[in-house]
N, C-alpha and C. Protein backbone atom coordinates (compact mmCIF):
# COMPACT_ATOMS: atom_id res chain seq x y z
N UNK A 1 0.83 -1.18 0.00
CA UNK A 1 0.00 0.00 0.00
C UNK A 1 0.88 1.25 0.00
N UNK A 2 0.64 2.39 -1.07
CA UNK A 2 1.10 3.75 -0.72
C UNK A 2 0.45 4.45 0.33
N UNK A 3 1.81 5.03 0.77
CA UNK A 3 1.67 6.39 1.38
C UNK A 3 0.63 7.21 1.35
N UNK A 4 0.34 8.12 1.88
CA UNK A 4 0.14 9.13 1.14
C UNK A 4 0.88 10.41 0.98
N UNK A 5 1.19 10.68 0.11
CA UNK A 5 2.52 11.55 -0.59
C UNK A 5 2.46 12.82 -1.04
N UNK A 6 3.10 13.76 -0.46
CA UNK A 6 3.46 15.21 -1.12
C UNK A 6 4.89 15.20 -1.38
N UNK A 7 5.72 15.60 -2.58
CA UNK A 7 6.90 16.33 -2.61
C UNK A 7 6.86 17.81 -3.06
N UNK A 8 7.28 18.38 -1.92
CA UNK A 8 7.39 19.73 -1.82
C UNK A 8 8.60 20.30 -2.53
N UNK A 9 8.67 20.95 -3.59
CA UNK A 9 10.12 21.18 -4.42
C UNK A 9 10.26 22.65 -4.15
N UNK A 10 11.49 22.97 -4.91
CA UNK A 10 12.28 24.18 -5.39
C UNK A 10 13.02 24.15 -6.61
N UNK A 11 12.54 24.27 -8.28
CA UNK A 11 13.57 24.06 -8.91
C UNK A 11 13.20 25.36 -9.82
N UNK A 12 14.34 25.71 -9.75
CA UNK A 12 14.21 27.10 -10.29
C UNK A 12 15.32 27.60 -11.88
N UNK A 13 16.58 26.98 -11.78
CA UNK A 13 17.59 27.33 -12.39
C UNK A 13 17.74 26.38 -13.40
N UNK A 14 17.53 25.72 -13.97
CA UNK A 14 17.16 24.89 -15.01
C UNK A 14 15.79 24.08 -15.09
N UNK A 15 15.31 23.81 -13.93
CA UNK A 15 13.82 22.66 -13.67
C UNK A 15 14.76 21.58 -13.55
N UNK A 16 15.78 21.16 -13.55
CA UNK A 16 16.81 19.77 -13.40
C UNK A 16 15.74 18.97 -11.91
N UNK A 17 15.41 19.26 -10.90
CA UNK A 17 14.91 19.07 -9.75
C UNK A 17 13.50 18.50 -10.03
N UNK A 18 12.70 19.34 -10.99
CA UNK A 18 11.39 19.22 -11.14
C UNK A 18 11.24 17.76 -12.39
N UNK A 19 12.08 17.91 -13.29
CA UNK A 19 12.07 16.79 -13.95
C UNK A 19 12.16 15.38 -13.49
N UNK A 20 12.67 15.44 -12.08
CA UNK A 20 12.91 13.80 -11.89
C UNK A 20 11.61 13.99 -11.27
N UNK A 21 10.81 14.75 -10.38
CA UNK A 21 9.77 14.51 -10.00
C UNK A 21 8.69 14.26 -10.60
N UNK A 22 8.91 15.26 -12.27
CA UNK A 22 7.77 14.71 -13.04
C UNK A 22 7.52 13.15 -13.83
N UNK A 23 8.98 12.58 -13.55
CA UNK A 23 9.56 11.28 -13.99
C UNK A 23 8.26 10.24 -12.33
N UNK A 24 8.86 10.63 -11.32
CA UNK A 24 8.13 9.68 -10.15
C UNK A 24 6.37 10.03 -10.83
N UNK A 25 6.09 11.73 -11.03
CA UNK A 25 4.74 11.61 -10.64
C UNK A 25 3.81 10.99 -11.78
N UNK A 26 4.63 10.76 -12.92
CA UNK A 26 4.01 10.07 -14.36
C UNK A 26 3.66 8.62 -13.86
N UNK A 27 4.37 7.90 -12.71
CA UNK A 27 4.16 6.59 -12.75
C UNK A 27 3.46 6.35 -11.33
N UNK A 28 3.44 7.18 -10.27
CA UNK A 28 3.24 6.69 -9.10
C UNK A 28 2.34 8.06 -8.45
N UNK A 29 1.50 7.16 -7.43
CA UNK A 29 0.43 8.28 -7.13
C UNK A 29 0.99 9.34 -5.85
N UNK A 30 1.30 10.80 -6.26
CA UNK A 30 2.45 11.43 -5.58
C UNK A 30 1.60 12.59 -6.06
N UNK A 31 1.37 13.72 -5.12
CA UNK A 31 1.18 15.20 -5.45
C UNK A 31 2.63 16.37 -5.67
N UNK A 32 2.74 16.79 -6.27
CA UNK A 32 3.91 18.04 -6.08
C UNK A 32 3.25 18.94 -6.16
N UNK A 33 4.36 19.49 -5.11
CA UNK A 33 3.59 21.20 -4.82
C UNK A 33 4.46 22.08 -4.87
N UNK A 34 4.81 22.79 -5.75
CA UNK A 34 5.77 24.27 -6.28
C UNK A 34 5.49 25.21 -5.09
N UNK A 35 6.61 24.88 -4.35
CA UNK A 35 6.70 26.15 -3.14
C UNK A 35 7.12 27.56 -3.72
N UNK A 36 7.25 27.66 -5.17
CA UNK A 36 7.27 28.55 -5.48
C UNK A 36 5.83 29.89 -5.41
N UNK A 37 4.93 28.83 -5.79
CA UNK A 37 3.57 29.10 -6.20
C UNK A 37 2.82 28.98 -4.90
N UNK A 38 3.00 28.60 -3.42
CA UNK A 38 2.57 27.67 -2.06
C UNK A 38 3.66 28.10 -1.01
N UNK A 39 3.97 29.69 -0.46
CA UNK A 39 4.35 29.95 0.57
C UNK A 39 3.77 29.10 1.53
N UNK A 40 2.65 29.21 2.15
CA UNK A 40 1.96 28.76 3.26
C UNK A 40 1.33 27.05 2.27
N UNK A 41 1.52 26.47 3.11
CA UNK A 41 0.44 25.00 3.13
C UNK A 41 0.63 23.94 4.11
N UNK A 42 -0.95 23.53 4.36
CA UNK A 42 -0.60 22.71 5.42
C UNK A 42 -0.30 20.71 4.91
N UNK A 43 0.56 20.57 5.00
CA UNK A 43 1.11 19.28 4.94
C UNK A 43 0.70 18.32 5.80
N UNK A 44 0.12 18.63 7.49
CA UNK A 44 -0.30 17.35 8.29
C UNK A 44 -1.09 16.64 7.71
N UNK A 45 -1.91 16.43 6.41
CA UNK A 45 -2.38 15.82 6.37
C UNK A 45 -1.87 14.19 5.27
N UNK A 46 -0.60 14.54 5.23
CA UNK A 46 0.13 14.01 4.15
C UNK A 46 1.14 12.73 5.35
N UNK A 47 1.19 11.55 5.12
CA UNK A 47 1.89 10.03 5.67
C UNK A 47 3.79 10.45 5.86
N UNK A 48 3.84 11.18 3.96
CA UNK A 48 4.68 11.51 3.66
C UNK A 48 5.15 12.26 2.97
N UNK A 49 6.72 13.14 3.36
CA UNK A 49 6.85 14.43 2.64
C UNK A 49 7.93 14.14 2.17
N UNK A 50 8.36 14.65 0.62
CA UNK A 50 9.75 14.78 -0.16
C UNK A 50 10.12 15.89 -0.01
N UNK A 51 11.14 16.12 0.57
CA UNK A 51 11.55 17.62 0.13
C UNK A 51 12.92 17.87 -1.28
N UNK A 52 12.16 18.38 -2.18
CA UNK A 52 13.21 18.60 -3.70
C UNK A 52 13.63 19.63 -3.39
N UNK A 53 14.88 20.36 -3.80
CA UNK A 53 15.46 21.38 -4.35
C UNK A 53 16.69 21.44 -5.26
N UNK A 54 17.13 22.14 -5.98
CA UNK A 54 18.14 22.92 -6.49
C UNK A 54 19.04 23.28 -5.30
N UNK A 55 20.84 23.25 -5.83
CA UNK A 55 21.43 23.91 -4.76
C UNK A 55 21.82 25.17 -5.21
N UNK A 56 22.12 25.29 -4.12
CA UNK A 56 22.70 27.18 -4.21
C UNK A 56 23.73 27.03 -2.78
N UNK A 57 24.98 27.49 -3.71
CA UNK A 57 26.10 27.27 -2.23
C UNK A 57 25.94 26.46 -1.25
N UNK A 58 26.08 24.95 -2.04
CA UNK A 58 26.17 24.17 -1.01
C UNK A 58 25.07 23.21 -0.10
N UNK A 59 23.72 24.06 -0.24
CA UNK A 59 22.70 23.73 0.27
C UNK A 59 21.79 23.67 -0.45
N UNK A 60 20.34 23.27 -0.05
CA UNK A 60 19.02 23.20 -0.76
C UNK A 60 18.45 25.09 -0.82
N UNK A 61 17.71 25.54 -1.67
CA UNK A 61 17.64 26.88 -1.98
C UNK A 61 17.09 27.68 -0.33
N UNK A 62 17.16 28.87 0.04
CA UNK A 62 16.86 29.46 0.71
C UNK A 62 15.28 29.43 0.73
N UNK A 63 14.55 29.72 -0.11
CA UNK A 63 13.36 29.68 -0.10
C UNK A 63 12.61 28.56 0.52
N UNK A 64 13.73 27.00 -0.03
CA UNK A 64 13.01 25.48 0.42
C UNK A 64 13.35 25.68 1.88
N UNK A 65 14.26 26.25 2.50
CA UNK A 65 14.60 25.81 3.86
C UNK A 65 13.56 26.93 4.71
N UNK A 66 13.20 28.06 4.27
CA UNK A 66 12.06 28.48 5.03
C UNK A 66 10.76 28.47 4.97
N UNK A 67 10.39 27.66 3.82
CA UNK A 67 9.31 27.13 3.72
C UNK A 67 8.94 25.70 4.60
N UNK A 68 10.18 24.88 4.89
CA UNK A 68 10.24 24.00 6.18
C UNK A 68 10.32 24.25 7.16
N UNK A 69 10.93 25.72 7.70
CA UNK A 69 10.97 25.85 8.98
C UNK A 69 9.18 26.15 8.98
N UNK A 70 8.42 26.72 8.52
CA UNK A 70 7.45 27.69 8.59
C UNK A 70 6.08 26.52 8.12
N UNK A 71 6.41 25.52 7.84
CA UNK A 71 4.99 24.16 7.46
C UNK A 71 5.52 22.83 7.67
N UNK A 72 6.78 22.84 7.86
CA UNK A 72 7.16 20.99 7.65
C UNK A 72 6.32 20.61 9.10
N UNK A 73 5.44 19.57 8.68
CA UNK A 73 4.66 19.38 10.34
C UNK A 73 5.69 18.22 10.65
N UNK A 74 5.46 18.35 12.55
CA UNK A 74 6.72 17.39 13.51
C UNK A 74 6.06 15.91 13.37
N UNK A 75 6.98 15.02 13.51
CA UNK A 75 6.98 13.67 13.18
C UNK A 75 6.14 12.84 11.89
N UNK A 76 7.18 13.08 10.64
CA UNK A 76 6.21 12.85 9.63
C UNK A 76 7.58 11.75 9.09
N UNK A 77 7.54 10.99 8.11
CA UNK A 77 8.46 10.66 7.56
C UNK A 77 8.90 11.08 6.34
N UNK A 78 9.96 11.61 5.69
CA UNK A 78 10.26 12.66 4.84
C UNK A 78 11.64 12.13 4.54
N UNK A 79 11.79 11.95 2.64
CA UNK A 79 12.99 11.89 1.88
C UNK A 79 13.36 13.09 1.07
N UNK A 80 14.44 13.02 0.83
CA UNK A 80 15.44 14.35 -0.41
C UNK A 80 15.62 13.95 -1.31
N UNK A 81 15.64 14.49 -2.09
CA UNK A 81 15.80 14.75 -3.58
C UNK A 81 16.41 15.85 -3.99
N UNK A 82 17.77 15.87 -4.58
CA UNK A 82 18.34 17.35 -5.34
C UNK A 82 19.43 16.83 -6.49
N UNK A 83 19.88 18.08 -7.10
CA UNK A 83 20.33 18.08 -8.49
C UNK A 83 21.00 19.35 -8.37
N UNK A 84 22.15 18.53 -8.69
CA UNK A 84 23.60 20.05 -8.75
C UNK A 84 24.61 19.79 -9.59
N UNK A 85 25.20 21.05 -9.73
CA UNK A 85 26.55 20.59 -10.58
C UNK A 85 27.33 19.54 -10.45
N UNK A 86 27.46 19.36 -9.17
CA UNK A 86 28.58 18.86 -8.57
C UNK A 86 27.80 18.01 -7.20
N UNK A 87 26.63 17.06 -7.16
CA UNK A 87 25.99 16.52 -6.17
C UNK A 87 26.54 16.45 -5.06
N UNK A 88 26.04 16.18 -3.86
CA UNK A 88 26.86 15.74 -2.69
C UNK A 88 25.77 15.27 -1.87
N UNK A 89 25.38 14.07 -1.30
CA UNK A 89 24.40 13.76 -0.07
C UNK A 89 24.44 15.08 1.06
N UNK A 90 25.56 15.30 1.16
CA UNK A 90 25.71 16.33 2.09
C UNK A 90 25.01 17.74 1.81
N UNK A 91 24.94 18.19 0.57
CA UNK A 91 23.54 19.10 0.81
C UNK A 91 22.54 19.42 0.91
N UNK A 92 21.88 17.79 1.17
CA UNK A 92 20.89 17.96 1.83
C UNK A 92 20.84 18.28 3.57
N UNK A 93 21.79 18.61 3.73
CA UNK A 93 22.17 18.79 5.48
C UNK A 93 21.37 19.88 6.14
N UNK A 94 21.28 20.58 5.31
CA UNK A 94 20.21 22.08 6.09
C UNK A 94 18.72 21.71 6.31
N UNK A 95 18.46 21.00 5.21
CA UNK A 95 16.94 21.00 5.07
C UNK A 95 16.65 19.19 6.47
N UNK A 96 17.58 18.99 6.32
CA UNK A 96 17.62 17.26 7.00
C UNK A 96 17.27 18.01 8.88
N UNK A 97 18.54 19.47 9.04
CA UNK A 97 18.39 19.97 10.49
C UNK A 97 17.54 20.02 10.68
N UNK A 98 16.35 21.15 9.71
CA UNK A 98 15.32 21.17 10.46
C UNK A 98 13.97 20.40 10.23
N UNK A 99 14.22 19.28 9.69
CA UNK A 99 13.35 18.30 10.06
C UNK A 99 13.86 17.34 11.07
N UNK A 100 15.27 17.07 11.55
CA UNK A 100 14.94 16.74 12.75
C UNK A 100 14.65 17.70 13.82
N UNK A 101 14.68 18.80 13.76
CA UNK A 101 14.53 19.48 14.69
C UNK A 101 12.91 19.15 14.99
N UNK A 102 12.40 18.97 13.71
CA UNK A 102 10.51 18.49 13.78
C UNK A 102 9.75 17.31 14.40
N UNK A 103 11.33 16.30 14.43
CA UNK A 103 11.49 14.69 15.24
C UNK A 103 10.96 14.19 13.71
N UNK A 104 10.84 14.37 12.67
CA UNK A 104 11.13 13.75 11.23
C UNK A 104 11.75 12.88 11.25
N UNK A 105 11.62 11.76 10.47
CA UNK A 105 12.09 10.22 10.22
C UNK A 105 12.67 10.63 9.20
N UNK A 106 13.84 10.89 8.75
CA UNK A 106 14.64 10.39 7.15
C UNK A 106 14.73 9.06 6.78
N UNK A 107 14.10 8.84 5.15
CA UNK A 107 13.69 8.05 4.75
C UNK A 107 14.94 7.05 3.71
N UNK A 108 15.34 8.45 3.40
CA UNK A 108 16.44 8.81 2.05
C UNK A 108 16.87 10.09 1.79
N UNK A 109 17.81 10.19 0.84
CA UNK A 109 18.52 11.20 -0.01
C UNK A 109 18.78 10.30 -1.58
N UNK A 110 18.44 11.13 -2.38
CA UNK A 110 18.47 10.66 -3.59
C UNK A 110 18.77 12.52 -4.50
N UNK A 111 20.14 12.07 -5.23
CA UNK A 111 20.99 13.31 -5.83
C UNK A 111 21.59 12.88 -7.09
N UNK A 112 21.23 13.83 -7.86
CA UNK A 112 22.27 13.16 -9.39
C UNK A 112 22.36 14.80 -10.03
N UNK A 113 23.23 14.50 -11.01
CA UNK A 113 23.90 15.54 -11.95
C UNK A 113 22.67 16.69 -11.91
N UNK A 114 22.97 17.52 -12.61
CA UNK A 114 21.72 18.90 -13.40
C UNK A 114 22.70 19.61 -13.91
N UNK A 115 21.84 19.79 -15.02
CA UNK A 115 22.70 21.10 -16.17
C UNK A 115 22.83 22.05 -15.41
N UNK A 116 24.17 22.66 -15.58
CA UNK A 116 24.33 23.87 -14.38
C UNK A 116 25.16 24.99 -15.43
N UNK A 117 24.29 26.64 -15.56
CA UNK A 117 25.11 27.22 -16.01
C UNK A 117 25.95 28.72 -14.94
N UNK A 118 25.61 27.83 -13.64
CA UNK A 118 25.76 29.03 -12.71
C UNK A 118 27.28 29.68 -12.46
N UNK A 119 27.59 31.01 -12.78
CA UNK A 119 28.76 31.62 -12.88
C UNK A 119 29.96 31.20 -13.56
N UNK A 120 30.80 30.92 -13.03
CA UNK A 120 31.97 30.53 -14.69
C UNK A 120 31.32 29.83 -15.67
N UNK A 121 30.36 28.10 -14.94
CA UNK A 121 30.17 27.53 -15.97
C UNK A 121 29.40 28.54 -16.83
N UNK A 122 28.85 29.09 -16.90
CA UNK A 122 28.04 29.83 -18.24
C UNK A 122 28.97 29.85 -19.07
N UNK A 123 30.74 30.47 -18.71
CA UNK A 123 30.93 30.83 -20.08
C UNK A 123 31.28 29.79 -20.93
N UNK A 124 31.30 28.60 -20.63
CA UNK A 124 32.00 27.66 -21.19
C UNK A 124 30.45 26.93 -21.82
N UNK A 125 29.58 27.23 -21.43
CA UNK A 125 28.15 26.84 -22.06
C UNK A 125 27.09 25.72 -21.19
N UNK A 126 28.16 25.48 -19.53
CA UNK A 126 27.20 24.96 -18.63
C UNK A 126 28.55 23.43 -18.62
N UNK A 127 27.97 23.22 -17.66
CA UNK A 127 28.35 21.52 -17.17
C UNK A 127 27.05 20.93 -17.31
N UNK A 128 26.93 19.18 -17.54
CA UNK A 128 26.24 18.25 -17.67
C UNK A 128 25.31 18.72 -18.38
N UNK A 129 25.83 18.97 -19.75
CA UNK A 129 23.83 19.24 -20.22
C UNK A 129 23.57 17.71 -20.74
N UNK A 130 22.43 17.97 -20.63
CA UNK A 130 21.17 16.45 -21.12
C UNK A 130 21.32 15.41 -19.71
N UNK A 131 21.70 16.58 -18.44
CA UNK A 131 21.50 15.89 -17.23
C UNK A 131 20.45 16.96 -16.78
N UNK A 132 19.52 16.44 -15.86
CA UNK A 132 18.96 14.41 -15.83
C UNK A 132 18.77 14.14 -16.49
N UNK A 133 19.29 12.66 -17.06
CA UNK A 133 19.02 12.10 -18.57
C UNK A 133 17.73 10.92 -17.78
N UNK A 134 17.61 9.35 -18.97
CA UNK A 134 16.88 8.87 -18.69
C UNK A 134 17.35 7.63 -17.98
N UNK A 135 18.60 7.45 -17.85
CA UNK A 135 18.78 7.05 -16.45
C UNK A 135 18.74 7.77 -14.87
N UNK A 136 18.98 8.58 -15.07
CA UNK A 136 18.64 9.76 -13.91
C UNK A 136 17.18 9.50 -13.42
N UNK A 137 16.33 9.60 -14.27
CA UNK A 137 14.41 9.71 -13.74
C UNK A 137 14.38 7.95 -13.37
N UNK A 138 15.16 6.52 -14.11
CA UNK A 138 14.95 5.40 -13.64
C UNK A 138 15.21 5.20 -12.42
N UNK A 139 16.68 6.01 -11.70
CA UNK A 139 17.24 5.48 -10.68
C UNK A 139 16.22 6.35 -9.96
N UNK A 140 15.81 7.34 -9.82
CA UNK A 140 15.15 8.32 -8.78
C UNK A 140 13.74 7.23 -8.92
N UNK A 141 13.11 6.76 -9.59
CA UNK A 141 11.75 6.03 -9.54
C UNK A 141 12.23 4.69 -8.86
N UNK A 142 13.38 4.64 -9.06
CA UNK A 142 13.99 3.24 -8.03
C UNK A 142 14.10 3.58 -6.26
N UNK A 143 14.67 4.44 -6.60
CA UNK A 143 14.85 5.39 -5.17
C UNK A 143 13.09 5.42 -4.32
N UNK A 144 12.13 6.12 -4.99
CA UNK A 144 11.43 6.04 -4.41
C UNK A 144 10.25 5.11 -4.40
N UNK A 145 10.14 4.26 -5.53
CA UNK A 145 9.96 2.77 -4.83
C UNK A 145 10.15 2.03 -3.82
N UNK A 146 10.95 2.05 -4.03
CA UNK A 146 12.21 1.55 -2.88
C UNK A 146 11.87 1.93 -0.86
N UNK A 147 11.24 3.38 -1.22
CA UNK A 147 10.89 3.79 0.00
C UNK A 147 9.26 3.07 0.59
N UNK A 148 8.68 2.28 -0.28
CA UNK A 148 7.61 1.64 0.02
C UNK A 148 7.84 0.44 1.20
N UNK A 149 8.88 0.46 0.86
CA UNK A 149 9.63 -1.18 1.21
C UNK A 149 9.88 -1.20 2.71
């Protein structure tokens, strides 16, 4: 049996972030909600929360991390999802604090490449383009399969 599922994103600088989600939400029954478009929303009513973003120095975007301090409801179970030049599990670390600070269950982290043309790379015409490719959206639909389990 599923969850019941929100992933709450941030992808702003290419959509690299939003694409793997539109990859999960084509096959599996999952709401996304553009915190772009959804300052305020209430999430208690959701089993389970994804939190997506884009990085920016290191971390998940400014916007995703105060949109968690300000709705992530306490004790929910909640996975990551992001896409950077240069990936690292480790940036999901900001957004991970303050869901434990919420007593949040981490479920997962799930991170791969994104076309990035942010500062030098521009002039050279970007790193990883045609990332996320279509192994990128398989492994992330593996990833969150996987979290059923």
């Amino acid at each position: 049996m599923n969850a019941n599922t929100v992933i709450v994103y941030a992808s702003k600088h290419h959509g690299n972030t939003k694409k793997l989600l539109e990859a999960i939400a084509e096959q599996e029954d999952v709401e996304l909600l553009d915190i772009a478009e959804n300052e305020q929303y209430d999430l208690s009513g959701y089993d389970r929360i994804g939190i997506a973003s884009g990085i920016a120095y290191g971390k998940y975007y400014p916007q995703m991390l105060k949109f968690l301090e300000n709705n992530l409801p306490c004790d929910k179970d909640v996975f990551y999802i992001h896409t950077a030049g240069d990936p690292r599990e480790n940036h999901a670390d900001s957004a991970k604090k303050i869901a434990e600070e919420k007593n949040c269950r981490c479920l997962g982290v799930f991170y791969c490449k994104g076309f990035d043309t942010f500062g030098p790379f521009k002039l050279v015409g970007g790193i990883n383009k045609n990332r996320p490719n279509t192994e990128d959206m398989e492994q992330v639909l593996r990833f969150y399969r996987g979290l059923n389990k």
